[in-house]
C-alpha atoms as a PDB file:
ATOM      1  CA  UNK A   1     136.421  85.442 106.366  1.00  0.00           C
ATOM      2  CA  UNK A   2     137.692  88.508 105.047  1.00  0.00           C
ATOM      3  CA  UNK A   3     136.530  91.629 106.075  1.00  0.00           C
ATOM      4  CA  UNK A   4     137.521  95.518 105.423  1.00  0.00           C
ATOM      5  CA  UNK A   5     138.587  97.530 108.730  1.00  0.00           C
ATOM      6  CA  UNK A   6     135.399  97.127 110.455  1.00  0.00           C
ATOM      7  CA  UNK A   7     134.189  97.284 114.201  1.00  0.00           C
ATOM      8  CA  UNK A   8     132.958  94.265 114.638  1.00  0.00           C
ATOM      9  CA  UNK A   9     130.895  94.754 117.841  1.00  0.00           C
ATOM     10  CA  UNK A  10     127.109  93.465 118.220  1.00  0.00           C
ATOM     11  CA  UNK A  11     124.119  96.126 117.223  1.00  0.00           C
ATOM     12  CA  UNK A  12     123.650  98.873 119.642  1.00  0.00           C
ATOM     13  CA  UNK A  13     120.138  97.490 120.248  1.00  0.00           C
ATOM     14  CA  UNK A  14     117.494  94.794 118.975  1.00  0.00           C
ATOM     15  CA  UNK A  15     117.430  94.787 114.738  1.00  0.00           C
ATOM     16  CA  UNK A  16     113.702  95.042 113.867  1.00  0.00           C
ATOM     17  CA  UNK A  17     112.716  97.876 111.481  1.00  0.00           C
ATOM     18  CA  UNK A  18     113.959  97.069 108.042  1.00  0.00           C
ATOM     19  CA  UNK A  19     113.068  99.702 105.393  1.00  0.00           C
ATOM     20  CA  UNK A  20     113.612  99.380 101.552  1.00  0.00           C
ATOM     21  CA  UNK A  21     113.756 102.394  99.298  1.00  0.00           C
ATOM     22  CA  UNK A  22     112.005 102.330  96.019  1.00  0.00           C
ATOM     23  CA  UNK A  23     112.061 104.119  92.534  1.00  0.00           C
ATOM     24  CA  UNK A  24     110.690 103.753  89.036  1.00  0.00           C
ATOM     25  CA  UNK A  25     112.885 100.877  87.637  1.00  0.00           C
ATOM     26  CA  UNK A  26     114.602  99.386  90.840  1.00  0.00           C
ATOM     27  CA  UNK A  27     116.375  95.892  90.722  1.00  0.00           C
ATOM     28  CA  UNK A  28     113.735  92.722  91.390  1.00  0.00           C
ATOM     29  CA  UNK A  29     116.985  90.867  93.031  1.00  0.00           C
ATOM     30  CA  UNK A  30     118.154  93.296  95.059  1.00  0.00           C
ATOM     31  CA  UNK A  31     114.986  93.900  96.747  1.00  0.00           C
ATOM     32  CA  UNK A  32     113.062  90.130  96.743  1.00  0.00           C
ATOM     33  CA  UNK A  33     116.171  88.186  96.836  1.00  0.00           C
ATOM     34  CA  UNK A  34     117.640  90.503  99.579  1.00  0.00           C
ATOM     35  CA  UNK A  35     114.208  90.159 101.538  1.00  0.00           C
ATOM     36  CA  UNK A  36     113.714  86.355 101.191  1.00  0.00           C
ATOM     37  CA  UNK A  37     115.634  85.324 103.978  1.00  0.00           C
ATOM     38  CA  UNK A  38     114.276  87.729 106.289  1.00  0.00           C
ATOM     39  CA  UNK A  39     110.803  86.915 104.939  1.00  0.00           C
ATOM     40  CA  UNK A  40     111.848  83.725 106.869  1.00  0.00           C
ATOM     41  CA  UNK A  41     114.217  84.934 109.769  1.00  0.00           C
ATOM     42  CA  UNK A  42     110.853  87.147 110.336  1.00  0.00           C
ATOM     43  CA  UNK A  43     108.531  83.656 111.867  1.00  0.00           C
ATOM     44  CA  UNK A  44     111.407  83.441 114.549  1.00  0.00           C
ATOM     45  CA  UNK A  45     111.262  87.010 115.640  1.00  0.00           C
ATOM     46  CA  UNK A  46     109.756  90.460 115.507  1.00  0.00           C
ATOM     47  CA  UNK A  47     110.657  92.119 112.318  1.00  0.00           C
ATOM     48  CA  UNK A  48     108.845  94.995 110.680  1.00  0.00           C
ATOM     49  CA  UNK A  49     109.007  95.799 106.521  1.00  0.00           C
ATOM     50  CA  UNK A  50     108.432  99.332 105.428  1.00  0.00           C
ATOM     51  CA  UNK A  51     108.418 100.089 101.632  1.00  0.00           C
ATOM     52  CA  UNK A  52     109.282 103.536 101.425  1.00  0.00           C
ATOM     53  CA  UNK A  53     109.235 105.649  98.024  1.00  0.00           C
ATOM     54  CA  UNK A  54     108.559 109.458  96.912  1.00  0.00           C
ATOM     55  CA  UNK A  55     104.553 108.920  96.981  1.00  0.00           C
ATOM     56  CA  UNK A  56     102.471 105.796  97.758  1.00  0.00           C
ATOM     57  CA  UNK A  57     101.708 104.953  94.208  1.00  0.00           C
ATOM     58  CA  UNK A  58     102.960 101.741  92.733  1.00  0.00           C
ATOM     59  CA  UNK A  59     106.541 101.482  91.868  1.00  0.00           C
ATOM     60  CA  UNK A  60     107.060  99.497  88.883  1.00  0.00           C
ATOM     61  CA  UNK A  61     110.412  97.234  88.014  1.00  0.00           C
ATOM     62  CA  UNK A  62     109.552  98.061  84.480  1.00  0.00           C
ATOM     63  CA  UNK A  63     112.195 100.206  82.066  1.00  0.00           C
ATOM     64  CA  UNK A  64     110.667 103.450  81.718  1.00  0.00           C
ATOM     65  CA  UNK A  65     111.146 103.300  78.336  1.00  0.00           C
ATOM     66  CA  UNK A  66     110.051 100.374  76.259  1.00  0.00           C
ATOM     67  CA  UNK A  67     112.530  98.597  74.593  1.00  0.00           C
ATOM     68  CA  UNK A  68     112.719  97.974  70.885  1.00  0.00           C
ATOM     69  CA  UNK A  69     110.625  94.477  71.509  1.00  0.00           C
ATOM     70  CA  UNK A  70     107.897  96.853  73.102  1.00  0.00           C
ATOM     71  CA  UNK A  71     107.389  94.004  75.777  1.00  0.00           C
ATOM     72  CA  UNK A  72     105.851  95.267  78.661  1.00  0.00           C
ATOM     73  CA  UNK A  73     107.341  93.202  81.937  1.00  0.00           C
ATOM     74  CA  UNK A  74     107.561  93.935  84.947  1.00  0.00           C
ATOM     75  CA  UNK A  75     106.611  93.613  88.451  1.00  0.00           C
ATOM     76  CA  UNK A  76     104.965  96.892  90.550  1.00  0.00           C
ATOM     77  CA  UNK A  77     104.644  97.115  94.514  1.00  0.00           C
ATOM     78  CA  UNK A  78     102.674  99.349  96.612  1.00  0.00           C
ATOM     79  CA  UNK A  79     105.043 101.204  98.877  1.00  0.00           C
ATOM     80  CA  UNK A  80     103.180 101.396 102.372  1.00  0.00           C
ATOM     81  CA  UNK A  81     105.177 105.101 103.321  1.00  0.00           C
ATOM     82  CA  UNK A  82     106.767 108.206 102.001  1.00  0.00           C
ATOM     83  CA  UNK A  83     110.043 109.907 102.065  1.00  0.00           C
ATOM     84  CA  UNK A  84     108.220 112.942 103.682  1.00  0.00           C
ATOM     85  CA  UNK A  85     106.214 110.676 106.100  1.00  0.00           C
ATOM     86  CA  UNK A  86     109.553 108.716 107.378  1.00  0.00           C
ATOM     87  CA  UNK A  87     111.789 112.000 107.763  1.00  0.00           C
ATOM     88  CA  UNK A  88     108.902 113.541 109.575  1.00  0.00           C
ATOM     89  CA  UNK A  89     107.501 110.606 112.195  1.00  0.00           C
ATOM     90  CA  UNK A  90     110.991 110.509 114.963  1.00  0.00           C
ATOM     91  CA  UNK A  91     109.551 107.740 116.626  1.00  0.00           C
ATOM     92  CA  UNK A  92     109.298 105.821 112.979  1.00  0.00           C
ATOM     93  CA  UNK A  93     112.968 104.008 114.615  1.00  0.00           C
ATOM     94  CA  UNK A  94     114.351 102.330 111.025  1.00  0.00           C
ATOM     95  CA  UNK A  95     117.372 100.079 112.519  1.00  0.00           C
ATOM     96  CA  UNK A  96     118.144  98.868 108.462  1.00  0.00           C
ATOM     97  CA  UNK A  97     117.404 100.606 105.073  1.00  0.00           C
ATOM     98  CA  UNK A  98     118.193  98.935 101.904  1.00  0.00           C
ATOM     99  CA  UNK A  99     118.793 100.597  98.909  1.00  0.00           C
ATOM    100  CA  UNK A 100     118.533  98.391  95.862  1.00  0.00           C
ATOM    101  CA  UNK A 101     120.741  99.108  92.709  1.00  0.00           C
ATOM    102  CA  UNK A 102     119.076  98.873  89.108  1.00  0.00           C
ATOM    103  CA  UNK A 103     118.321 100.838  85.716  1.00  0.00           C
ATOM    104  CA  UNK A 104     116.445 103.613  87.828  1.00  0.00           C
ATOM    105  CA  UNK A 105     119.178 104.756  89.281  1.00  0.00           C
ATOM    106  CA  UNK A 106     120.592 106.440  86.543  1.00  0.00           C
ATOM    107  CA  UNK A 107     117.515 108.518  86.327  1.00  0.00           C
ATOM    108  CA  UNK A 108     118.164 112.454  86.093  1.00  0.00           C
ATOM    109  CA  UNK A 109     115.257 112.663  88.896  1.00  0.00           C
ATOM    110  CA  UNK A 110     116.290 111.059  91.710  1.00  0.00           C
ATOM    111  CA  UNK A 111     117.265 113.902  94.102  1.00  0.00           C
ATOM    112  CA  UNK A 112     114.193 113.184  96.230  1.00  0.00           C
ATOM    113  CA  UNK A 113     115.680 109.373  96.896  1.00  0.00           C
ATOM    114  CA  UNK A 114     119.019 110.985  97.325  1.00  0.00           C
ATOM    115  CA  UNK A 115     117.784 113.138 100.110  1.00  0.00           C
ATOM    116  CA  UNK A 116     115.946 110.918 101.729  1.00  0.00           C
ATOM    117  CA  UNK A 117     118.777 108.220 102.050  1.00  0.00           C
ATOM    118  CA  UNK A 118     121.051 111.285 103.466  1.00  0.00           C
ATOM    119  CA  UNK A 119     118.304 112.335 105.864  1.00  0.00           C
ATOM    120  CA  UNK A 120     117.539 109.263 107.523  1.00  0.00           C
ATOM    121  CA  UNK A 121     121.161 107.835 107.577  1.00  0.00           C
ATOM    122  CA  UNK A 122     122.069 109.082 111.002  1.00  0.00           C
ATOM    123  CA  UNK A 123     118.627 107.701 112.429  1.00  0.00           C
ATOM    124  CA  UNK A 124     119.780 104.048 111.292  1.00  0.00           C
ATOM    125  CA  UNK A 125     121.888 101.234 112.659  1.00  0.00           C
ATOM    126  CA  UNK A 126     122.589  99.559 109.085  1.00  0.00           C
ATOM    127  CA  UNK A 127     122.802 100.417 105.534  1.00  0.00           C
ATOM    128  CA  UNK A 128     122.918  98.262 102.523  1.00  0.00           C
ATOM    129  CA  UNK A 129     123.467  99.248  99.356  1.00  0.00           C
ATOM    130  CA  UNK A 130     123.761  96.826  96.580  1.00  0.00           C
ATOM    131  CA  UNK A 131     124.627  96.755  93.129  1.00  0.00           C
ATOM    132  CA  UNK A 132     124.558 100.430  91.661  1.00  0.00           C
ATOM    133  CA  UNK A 133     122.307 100.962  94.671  1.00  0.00           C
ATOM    134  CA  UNK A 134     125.970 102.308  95.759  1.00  0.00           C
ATOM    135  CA  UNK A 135     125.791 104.870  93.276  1.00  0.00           C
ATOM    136  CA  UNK A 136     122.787 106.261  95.320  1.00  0.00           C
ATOM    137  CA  UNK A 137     124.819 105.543  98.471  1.00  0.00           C
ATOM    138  CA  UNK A 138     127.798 107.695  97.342  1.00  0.00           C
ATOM    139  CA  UNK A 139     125.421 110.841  96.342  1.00  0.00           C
ATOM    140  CA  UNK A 140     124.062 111.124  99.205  1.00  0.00           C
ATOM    141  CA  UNK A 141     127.566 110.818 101.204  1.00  0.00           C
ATOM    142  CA  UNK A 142     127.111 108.273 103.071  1.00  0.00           C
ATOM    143  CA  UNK A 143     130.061 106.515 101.487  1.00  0.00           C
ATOM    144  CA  UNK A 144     132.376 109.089 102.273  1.00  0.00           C
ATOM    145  CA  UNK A 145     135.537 107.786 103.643  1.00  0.00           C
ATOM    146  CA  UNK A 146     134.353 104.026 103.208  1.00  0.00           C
ATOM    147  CA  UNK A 147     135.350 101.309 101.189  1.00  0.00           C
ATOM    148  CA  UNK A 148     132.743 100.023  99.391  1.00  0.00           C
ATOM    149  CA  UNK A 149     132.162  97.981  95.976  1.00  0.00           C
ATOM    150  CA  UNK A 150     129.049  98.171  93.495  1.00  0.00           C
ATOM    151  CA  UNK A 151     128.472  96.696  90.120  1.00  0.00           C
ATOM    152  CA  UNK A 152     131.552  95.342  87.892  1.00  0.00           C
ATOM    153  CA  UNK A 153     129.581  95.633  84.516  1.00  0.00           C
ATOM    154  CA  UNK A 154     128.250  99.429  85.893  1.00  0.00           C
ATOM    155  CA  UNK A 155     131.539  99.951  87.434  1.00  0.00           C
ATOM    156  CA  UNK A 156     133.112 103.210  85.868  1.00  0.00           C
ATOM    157  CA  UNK A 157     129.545 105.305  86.101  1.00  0.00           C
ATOM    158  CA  UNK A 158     128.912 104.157  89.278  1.00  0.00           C
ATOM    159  CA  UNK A 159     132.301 104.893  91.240  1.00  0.00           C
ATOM    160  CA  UNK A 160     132.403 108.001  89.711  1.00  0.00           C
ATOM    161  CA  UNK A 161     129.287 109.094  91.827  1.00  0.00           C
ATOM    162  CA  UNK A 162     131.741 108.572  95.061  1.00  0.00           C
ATOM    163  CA  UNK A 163     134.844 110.713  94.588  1.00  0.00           C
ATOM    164  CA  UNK A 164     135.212 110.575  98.359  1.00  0.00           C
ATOM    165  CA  UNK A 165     135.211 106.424  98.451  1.00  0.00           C
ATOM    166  CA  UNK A 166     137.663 103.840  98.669  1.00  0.00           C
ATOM    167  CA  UNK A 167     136.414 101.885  95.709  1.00  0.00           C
ATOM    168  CA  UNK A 168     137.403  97.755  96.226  1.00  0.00           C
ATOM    169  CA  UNK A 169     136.730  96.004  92.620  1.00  0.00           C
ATOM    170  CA  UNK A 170     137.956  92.287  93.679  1.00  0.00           C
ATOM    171  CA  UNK A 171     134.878  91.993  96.198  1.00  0.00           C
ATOM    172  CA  UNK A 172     131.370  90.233  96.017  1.00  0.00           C
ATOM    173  CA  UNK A 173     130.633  92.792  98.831  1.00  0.00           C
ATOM    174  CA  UNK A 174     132.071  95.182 101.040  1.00  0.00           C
ATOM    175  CA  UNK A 175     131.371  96.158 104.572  1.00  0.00           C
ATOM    176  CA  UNK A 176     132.971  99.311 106.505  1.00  0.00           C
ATOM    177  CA  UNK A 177     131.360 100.324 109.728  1.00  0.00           C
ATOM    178  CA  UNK A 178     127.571 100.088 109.709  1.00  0.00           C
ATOM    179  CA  UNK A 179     127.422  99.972 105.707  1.00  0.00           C
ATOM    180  CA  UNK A 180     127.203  97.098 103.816  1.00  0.00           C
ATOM    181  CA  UNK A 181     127.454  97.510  99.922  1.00  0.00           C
ATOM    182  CA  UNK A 182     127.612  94.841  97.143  1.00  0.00           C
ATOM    183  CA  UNK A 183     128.418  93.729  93.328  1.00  0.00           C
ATOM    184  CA  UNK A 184     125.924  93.122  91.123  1.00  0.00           C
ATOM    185  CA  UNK A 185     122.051  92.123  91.451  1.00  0.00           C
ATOM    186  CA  UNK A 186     122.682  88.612  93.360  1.00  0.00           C
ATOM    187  CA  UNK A 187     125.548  89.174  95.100  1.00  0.00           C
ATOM    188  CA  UNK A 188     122.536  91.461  97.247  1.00  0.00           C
ATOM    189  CA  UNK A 189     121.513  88.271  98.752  1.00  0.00           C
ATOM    190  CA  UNK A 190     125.190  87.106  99.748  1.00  0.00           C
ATOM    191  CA  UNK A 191     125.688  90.652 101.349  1.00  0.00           C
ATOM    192  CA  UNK A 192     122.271  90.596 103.409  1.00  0.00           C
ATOM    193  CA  UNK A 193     123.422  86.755 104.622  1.00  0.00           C
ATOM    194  CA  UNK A 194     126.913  88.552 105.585  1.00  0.00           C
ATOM    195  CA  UNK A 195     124.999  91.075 107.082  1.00  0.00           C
ATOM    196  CA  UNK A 196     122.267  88.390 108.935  1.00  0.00           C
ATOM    197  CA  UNK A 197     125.424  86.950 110.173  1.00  0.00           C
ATOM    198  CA  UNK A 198     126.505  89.841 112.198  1.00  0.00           C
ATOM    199  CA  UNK A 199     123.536  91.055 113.480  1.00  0.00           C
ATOM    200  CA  UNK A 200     122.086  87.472 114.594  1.00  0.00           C
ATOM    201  CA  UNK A 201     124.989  85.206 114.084  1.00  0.00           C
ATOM    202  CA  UNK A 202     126.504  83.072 111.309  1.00  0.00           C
ATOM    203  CA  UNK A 203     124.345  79.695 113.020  1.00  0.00           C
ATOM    204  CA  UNK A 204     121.409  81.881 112.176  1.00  0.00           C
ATOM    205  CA  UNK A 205     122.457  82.986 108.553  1.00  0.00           C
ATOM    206  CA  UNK A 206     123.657  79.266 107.754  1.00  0.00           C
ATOM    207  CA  UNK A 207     120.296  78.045 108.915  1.00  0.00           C
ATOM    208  CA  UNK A 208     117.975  80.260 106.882  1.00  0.00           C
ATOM    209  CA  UNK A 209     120.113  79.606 103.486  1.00  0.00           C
ATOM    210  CA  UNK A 210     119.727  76.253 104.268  1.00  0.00           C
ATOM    211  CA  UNK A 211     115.779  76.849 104.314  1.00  0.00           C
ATOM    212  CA  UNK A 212     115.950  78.308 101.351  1.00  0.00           C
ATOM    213  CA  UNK A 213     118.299  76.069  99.323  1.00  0.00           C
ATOM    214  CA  UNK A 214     121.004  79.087  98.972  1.00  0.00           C
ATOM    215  CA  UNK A 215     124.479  78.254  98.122  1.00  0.00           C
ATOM    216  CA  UNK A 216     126.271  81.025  99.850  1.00  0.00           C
ATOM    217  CA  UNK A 217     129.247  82.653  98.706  1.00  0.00           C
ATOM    218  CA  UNK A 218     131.194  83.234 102.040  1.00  0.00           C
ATOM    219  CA  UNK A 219     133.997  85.120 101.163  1.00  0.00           C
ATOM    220  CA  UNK A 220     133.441  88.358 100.274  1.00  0.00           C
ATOM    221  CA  UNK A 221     137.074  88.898  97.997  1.00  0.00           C
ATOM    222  CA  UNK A 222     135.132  85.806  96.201  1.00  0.00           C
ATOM    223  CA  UNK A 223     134.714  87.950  92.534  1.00  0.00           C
ATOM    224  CA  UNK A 224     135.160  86.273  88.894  1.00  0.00           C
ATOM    225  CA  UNK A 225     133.028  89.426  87.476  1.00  0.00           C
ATOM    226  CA  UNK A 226     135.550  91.839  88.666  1.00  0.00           C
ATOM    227  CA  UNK A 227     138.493  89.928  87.138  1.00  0.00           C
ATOM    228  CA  UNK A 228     136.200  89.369  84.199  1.00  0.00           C
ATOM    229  CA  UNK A 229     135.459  93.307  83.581  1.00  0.00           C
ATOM    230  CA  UNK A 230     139.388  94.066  84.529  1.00  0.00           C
ATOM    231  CA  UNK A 231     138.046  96.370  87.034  1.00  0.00           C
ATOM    232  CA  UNK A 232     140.822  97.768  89.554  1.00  0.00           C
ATOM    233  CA  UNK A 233     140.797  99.591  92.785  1.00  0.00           C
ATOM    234  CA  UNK A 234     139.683 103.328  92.750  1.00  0.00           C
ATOM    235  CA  UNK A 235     141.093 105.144  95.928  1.00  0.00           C
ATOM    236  CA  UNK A 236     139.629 108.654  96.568  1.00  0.00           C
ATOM    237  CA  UNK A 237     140.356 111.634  94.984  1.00  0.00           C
ATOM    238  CA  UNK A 238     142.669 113.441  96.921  1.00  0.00           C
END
């Protein structure tokens, strides 16, 4: 399986806190399809969810705008803690953070999220950033000096967030050091199998796509949508 200049040693220590970062719009995929699997993996082991976003009111998948069919769809969760509330409790140990892609994250307002994924990146073991969840990744710096790939359909706005990033386009996902990022909306849940694989073992990963009836795409260079878009490398500005 191809990979991208990685160490590929085991964690430093035990993978249990998993944190997901939430905003106003946020991709239904990259959050529930990336956590489906480890809804399951979590009735074989210890494994703690926190929902993290700026305040504790619900977060809504909806557009913040209505769209010209004024439908109103859309799923909202509760988060159960804050930015402020993570950042501040030390012994809060998150070991994995996703942060999903989506139409919120081209928001002009998302400094808070920005911050918080650059303040608590040195307290985790793991990152994954999905989709244009990358483009969150990259302003907060945490892709600095990486490769990493995002969204082929979002590709130019996104990549241009991460001047600093080594930017692969023929790549369901990407993984350099203790990030993980991927292409678009379901190619989340082949990243957090790739990811599942390293931390607990491919046996384990193949067994829990099994139980859910997932046809995994194994090979992360595996990408039609990037060929499809034309989308090329983008190396970092020099």
């Amino acid at each position: 399986m191809k990979t991208y200049g990685f160490d590929a040693s085991l964690p430093a220590k035990p993978v249990k806190n998993i944190g997901v970062v939430l905003f106003p719009s946020f991709d239904v995929v990259d959050v529930f399809g990336t956590l489906e699997p480890l809804n399951l993996l979590s009735l074989e082991r210890q494994l703690n969810l926190y929902m993290i976003a700026a305040t504790l009111d619900p977060v809504s998948t909806a557009p913040r705008a209505m769209n010209a069919f004024n439908s109103s769809f859309g799923e909202v969760i509760v988060p159960s803690h804050t930015f402020d509330s993570v950042i501040r409790d030390q012994s809060l140990d998150l070991d994995m953070l996703l942060v999903p892609g989506g139409i919120g994250t081209r928001a002009p307002d998302l400094n808070d999220t920005i911050q918080f994924v650059r303040d608590v990146f040195p307290r985790l073991q793991y990152l994954l950033a999905p989709c244009t969840g990358a483009g969150i990744a990259a302003r907060a710096g945490v892709l600095d000096g990486r490769r990493a790939t995002t969204n082929k359909r979002s590709w130019e706005e996104t990549v241009a967030y991460g001047t600093k990033t080594y930017w692969v386009a023929r790549a369901r996902w990407a993984r350099d050091g203790c990030v993980f990022t991927a292409s678009g909306v379901t190619a989340a849940i082949d990243a957090v199998f790739a990811w599942i694989g390293h931390v607990w073992g491919e046996a384990v990963a193949a067994d829990l796509a099994l139980g859910i009836e997932y046809e995994r795409h194994t090979d992360p260079s595996w990408d039609p949508f990037g060929e499809h878009y034309g989308r090329s490398d983008v190396p970092p500005l020099t």
